[in-house]
N, C-alpha and C. Protein backbone atom coordinates (compact mmCIF):
# COMPACT_ATOMS: atom_id res chain seq x y z
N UNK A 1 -165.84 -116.96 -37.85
CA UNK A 1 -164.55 -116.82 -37.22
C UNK A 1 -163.49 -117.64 -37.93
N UNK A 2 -164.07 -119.07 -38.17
CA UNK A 2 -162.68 -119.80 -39.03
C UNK A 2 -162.42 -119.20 -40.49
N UNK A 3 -163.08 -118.00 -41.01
CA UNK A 3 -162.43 -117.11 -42.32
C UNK A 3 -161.44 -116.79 -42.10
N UNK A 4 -161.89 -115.77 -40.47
CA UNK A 4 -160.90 -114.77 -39.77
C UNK A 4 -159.73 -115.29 -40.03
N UNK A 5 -159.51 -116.43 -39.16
CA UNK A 5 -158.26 -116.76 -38.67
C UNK A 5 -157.83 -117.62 -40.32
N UNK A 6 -158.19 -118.07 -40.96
CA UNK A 6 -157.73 -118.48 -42.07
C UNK A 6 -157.32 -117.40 -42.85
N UNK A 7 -158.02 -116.27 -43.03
CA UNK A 7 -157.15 -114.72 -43.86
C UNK A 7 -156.19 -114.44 -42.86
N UNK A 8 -156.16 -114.43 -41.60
CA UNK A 8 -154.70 -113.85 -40.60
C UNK A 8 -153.70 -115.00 -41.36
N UNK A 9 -154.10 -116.07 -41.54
CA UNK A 9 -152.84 -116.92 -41.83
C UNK A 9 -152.05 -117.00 -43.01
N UNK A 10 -153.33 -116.74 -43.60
CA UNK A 10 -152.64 -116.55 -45.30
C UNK A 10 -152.36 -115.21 -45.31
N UNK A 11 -152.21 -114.28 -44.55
CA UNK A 11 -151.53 -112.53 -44.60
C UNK A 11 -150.35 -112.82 -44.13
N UNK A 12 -150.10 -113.12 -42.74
CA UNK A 12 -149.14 -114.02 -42.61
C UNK A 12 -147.97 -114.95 -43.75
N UNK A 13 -148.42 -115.75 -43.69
CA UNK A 13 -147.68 -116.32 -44.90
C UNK A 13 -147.22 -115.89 -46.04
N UNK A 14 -148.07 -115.37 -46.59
CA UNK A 14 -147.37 -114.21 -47.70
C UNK A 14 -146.36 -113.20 -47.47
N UNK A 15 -146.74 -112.46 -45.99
CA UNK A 15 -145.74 -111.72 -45.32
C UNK A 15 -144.08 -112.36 -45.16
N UNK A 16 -144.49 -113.72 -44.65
CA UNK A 16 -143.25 -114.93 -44.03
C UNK A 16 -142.51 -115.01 -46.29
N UNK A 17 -142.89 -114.95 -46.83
CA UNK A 17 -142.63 -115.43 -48.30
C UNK A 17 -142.22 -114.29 -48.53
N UNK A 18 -142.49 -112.92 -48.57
CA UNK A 18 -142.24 -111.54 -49.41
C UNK A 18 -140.49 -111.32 -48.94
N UNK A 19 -140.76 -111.61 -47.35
CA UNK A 19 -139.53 -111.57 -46.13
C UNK A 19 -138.67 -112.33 -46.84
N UNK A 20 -139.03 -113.76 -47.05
CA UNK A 20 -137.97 -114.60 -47.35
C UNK A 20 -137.45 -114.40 -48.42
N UNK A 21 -138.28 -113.96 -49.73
CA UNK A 21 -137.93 -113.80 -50.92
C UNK A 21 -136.89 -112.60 -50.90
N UNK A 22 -136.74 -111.54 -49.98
CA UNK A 22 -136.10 -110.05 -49.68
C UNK A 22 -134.91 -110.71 -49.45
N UNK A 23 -134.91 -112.02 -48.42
CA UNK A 23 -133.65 -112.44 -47.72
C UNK A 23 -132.74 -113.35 -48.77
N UNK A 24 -133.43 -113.93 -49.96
CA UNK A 24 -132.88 -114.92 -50.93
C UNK A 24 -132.25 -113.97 -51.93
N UNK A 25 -132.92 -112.47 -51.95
CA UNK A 25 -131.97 -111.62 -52.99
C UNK A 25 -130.64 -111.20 -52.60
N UNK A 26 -131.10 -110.62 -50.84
CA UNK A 26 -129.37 -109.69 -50.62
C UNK A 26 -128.69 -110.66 -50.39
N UNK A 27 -128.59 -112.29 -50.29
CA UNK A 27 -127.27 -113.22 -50.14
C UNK A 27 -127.17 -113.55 -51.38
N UNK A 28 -127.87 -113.35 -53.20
CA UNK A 28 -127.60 -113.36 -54.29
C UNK A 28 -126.68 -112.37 -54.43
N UNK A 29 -126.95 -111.23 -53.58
CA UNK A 29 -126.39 -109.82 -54.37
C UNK A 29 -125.30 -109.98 -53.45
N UNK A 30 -125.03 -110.55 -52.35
CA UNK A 30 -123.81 -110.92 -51.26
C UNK A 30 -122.67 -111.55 -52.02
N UNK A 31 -123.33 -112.91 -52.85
CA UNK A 31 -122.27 -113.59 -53.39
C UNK A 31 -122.03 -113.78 -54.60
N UNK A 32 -122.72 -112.30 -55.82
CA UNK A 32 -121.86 -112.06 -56.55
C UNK A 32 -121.14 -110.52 -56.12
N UNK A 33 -121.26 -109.83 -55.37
CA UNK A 33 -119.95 -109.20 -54.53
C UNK A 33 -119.01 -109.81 -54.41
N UNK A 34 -119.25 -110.70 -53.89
CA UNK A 34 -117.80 -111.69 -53.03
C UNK A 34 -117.24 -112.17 -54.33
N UNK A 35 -117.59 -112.50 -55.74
CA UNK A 35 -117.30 -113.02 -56.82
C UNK A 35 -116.33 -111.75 -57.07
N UNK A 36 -116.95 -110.38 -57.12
CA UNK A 36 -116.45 -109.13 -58.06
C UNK A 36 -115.45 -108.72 -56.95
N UNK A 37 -115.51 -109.22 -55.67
CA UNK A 37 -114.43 -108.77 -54.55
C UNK A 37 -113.30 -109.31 -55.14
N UNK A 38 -113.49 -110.84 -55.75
CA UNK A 38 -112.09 -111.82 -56.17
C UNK A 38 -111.85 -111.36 -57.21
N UNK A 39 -112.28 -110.45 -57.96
CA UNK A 39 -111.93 -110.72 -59.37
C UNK A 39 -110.85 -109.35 -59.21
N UNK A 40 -111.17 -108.52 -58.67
CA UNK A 40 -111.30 -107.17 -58.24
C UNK A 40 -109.26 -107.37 -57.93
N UNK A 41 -109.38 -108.36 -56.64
CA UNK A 41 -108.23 -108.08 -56.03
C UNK A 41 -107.24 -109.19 -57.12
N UNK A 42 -107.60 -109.89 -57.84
CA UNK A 42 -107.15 -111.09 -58.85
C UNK A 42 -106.02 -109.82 -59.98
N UNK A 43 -107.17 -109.01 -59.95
CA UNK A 43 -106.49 -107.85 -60.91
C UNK A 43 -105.96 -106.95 -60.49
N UNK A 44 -105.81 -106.49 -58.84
CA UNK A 44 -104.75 -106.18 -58.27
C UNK A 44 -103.35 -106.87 -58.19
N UNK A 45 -103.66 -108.15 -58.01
CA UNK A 45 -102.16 -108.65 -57.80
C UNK A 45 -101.50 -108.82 -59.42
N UNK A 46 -102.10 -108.84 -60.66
CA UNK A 46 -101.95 -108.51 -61.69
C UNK A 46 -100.95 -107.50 -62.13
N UNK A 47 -101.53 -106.48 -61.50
CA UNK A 47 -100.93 -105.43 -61.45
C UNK A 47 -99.61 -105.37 -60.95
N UNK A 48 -99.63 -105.84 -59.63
CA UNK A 48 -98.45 -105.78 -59.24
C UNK A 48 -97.51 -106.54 -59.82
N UNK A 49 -97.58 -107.44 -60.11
CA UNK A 49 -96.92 -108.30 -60.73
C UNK A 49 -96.53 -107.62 -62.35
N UNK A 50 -97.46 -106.80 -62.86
CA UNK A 50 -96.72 -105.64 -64.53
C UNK A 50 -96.09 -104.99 -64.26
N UNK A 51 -96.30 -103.67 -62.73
CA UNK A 51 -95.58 -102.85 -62.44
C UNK A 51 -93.90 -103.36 -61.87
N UNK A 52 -93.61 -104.40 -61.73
CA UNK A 52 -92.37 -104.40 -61.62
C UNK A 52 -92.37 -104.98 -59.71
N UNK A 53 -91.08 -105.35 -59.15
CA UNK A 53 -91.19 -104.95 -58.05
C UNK A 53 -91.09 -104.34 -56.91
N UNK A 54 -89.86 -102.90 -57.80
CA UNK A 54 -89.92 -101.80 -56.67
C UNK A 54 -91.07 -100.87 -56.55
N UNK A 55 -92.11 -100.96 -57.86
CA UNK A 55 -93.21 -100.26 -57.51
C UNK A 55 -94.24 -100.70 -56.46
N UNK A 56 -94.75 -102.45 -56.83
CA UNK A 56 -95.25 -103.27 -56.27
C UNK A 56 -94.92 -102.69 -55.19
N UNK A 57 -93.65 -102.36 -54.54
CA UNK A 57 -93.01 -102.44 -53.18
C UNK A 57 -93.73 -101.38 -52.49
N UNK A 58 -93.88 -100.11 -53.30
CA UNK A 58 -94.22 -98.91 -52.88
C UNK A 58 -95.72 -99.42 -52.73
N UNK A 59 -96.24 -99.61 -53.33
CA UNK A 59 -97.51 -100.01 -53.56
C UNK A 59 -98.01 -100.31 -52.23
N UNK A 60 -97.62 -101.61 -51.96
CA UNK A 60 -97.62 -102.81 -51.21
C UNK A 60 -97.45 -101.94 -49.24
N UNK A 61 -96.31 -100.90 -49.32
CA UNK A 61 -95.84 -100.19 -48.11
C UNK A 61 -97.22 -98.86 -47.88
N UNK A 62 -98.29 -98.39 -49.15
CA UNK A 62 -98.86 -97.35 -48.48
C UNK A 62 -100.77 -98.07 -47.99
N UNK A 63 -100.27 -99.36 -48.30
CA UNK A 63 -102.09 -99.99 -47.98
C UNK A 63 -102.08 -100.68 -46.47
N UNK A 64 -103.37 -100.87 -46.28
CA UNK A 64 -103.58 -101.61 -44.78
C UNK A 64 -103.00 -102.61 -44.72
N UNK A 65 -102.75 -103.20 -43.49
CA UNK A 65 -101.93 -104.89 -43.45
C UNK A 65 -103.14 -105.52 -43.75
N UNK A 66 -104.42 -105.50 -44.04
CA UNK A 66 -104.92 -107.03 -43.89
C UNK A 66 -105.37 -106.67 -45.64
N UNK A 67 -105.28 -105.53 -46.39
CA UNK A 67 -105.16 -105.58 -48.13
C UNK A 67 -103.90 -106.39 -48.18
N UNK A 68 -102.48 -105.68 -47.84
CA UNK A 68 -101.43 -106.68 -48.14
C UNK A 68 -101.35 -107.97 -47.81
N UNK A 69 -102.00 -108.82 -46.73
CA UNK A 69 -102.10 -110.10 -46.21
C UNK A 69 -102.91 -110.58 -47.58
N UNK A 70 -104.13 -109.83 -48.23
CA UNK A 70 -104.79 -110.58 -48.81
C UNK A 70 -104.22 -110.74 -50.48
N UNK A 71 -103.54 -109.48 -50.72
CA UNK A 71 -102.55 -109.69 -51.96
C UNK A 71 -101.16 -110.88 -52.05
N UNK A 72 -101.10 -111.05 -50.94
CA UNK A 72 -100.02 -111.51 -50.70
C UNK A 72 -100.59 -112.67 -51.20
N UNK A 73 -101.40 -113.07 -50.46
CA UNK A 73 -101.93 -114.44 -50.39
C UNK A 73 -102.81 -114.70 -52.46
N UNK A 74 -103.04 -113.88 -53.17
CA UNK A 74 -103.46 -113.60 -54.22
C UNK A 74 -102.01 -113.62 -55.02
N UNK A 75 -101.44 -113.14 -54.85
CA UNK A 75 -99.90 -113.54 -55.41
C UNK A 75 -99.48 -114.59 -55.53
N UNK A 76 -99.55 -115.83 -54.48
CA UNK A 76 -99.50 -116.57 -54.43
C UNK A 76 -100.04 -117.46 -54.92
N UNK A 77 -101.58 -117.58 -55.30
CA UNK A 77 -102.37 -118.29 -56.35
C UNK A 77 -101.82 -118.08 -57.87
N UNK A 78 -101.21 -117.18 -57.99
CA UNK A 78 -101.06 -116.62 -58.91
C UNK A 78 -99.85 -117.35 -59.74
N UNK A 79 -98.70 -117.26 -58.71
CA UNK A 79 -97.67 -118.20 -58.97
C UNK A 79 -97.69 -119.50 -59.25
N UNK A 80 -99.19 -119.92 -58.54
CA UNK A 80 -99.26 -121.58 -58.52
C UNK A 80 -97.93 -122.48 -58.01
């Protein structure tokens, strides 16, 4: 009987490790997203800032408020 329960534990455990190892990739693959999210919108406000600013303007008037909150705020780094 003490095999038994010594193979349940080590199936177990390996199970608890395969899990964890699954959970240590998608917050790798989470936070280089969040890297390519910044870079992404870094080169949006780029943009706006080549196109001039009555385009910017147009630009800026056909997106969601919380894209423009976050350009805005990216503009602003930008300016330093």
């Amino acid at each position: 009987m003490g095999r038994a329960c010594a193979s349940e534990s080590s199936e177990s455990s390996r199970r608890n490790e395969r899990r964890l190892g699954r959970t240590g990739k998608r917050e790798r693959i989470g936070r280089a997203a969040q890297v390519g999210e910044h870079a992404g919108l870094r080169k949006a406000a780029i943009l706006l800032v080549a196109v001039g600013e009555e385009l910017a303007k147009e630009i800026l008037r056909a997106l969601p408020e919380v894209d423009v909150q976050r350009l805005t705020e990216e503009l602003a780094d930008l300016r330093g």
